[in-house]
C-alpha atoms as a PDB file:
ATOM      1  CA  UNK A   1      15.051  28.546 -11.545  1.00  0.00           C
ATOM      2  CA  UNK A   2      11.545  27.666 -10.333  1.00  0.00           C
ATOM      3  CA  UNK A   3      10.509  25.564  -7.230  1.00  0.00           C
ATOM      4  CA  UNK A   4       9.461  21.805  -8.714  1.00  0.00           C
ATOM      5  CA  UNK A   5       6.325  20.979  -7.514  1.00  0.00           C
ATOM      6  CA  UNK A   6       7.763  18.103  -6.055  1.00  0.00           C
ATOM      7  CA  UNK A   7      10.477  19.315  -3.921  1.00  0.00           C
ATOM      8  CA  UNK A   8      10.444  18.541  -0.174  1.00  0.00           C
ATOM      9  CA  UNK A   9       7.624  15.907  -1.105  1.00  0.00           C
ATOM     10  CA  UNK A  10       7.591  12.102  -0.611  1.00  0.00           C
ATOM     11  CA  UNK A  11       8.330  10.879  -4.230  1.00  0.00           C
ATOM     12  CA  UNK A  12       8.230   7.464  -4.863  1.00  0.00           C
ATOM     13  CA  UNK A  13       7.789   4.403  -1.615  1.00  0.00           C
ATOM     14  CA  UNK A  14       9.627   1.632  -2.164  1.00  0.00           C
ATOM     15  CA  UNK A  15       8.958  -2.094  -0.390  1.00  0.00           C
ATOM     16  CA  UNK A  16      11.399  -5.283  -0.514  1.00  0.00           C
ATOM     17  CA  UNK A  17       8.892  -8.118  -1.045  1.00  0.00           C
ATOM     18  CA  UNK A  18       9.794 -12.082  -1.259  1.00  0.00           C
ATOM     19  CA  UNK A  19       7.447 -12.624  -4.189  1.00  0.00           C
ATOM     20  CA  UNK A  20       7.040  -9.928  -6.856  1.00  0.00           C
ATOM     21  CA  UNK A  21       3.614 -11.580  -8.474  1.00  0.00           C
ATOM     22  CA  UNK A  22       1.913 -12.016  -5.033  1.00  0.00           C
ATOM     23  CA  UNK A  23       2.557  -8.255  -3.982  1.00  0.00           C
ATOM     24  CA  UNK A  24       1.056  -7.425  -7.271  1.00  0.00           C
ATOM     25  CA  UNK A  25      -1.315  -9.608  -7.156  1.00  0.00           C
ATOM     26  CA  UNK A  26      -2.501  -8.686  -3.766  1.00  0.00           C
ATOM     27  CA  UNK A  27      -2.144  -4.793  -4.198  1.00  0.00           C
ATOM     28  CA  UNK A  28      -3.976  -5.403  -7.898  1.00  0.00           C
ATOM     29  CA  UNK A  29      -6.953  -6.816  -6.549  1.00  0.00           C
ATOM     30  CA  UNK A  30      -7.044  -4.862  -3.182  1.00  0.00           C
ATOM     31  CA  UNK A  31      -6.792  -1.222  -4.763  1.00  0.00           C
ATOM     32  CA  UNK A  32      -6.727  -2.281  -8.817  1.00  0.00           C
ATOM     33  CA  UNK A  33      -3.288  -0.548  -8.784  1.00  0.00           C
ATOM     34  CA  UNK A  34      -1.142  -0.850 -12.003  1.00  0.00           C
ATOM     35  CA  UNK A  35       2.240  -2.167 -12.513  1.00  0.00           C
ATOM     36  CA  UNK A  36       5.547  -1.871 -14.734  1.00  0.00           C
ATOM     37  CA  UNK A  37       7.814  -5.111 -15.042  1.00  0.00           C
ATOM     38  CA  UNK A  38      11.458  -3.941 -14.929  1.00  0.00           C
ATOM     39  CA  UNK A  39      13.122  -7.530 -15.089  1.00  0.00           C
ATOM     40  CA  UNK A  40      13.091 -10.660 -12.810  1.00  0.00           C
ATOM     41  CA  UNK A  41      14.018  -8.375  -9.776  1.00  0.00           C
ATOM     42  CA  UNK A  42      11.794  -5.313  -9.871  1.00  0.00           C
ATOM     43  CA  UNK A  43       8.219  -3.923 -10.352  1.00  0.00           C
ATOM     44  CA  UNK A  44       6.842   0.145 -10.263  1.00  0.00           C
ATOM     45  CA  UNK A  45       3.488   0.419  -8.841  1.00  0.00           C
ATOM     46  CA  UNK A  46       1.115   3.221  -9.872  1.00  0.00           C
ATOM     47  CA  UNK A  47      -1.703   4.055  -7.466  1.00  0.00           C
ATOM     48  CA  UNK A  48      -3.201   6.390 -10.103  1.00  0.00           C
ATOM     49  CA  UNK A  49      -0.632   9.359  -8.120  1.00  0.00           C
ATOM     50  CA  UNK A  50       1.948   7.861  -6.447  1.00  0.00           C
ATOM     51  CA  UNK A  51       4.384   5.869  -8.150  1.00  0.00           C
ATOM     52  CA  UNK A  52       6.546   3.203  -5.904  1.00  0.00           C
ATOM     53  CA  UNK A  53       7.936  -0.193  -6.394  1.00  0.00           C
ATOM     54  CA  UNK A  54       8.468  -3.302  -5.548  1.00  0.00           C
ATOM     55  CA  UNK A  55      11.817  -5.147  -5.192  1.00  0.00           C
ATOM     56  CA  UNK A  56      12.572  -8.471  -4.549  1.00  0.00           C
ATOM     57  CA  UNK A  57      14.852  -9.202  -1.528  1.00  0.00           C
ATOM     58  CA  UNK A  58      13.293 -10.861   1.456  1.00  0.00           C
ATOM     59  CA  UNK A  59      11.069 -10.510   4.056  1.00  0.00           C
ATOM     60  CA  UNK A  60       8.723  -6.966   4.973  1.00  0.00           C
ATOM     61  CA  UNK A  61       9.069  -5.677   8.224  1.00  0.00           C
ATOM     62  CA  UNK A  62       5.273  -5.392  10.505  1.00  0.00           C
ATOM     63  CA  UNK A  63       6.450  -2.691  12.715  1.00  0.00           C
ATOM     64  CA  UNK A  64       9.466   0.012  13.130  1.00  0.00           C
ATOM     65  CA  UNK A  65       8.742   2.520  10.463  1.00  0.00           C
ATOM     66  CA  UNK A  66       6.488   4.525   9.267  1.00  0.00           C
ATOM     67  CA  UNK A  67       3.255   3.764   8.486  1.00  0.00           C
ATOM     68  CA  UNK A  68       1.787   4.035   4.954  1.00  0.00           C
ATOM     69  CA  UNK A  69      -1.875   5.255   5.222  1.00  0.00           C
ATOM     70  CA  UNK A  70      -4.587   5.087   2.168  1.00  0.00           C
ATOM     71  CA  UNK A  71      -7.598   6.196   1.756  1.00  0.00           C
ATOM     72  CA  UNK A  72     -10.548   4.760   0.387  1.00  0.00           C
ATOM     73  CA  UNK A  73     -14.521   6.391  -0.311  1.00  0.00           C
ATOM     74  CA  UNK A  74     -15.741   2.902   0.671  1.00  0.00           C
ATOM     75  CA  UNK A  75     -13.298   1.610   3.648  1.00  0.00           C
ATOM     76  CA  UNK A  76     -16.265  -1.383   4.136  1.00  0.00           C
ATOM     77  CA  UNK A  77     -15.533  -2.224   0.781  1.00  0.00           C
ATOM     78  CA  UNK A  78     -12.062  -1.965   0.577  1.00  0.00           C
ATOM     79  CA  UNK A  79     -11.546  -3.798   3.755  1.00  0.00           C
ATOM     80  CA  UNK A  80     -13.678  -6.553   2.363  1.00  0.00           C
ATOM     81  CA  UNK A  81     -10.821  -6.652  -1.001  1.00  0.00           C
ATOM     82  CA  UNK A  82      -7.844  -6.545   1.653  1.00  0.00           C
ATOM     83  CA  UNK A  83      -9.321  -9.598   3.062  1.00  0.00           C
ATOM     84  CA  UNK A  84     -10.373 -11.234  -0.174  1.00  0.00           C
ATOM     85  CA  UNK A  85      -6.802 -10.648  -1.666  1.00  0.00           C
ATOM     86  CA  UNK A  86      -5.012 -12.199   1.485  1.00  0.00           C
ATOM     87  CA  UNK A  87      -4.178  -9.069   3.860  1.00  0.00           C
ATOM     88  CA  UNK A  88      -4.843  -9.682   7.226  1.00  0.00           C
ATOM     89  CA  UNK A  89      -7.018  -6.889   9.818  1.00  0.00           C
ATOM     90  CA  UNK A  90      -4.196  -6.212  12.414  1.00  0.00           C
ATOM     91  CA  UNK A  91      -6.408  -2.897  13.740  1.00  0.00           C
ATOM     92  CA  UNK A  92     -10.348  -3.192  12.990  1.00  0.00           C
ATOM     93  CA  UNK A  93     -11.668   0.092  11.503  1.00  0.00           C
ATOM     94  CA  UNK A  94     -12.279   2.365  14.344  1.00  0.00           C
ATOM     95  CA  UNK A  95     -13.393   5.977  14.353  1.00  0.00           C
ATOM     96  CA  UNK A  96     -11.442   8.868  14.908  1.00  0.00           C
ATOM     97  CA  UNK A  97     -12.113  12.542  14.410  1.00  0.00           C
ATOM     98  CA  UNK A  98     -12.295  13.335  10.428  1.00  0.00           C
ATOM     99  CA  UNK A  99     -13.434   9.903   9.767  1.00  0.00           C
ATOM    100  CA  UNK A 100     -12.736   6.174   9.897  1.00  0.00           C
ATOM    101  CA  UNK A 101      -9.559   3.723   9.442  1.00  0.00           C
ATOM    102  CA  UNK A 102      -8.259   0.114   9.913  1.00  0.00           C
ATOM    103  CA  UNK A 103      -4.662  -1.335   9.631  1.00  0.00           C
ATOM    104  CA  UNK A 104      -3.756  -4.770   7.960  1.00  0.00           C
ATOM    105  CA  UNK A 105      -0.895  -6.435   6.652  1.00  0.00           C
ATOM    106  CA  UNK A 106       0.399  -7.334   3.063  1.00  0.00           C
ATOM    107  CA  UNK A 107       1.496 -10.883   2.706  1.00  0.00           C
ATOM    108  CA  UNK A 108       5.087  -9.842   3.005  1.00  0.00           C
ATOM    109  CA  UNK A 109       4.237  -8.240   6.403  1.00  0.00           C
ATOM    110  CA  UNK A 110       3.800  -4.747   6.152  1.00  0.00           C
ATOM    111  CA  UNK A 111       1.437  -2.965   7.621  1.00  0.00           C
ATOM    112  CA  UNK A 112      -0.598  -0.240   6.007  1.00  0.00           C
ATOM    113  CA  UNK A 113      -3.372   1.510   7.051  1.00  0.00           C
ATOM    114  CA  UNK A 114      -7.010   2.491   4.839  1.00  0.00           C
ATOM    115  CA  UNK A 115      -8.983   5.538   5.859  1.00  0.00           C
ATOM    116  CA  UNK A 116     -11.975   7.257   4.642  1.00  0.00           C
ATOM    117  CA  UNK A 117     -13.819  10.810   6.076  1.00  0.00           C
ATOM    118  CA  UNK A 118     -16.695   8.122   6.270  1.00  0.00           C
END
């Protein structure tokens, strides 16, 4: 039988959110990601590779896990739509060596992180 691309891989990242129309509201406008209604309780995500979801049950956590890190050609840019769409800078973009990042949270609490090689 042959090895699945995917095996051993992160598949699919999954958050529990309070509101399912402002997480895809704020993830829409942020990083224009696309979404699949599957009832009152649950929405998939599509970042244009990664597939994930969001289901409703409470409140994000901002720290104790791992962290979730984008990228992003234009981090200025994309910091400015994190704002715009609600998120909040919890790390301002700082260099490091291979590029650039910052940190925010969602409005459910999460934090994530954007980078960029510029």
């Amino acid at each position: 039988m042959a090895k699945s691309s995917n095996d051993k891989r992160i598949d699919y990242v999954e958050f529990s959110v309070a509101e399912i129309a402002r997480s895809r509201d704020f993830y829409g406008k942020a990083f224009d990601w696309s979404f699949k209604d599957y009832g009152p309780g649950y929405c998939e995500f599509n970042d244009g590779r990664l597939t994930g979801g969001f289901a409703l049950g409470g409140q994000g956590k901002a720290a104790g896990g791992p962290l979730v890190i984008l990228y992003a050609e234009k981090l200025d840019e994309i910091q400015r739509r994190v704002e715009e769409a609600g998120g909040n800078i919890v790390k301002p973009a700082y260099s490091f060596p291979g590029g650039r990042r910052f940190h925010f949270s969602d409005p459910d609490g999460y934090v994530l992180a954007v980078w960029s090689e510029r």
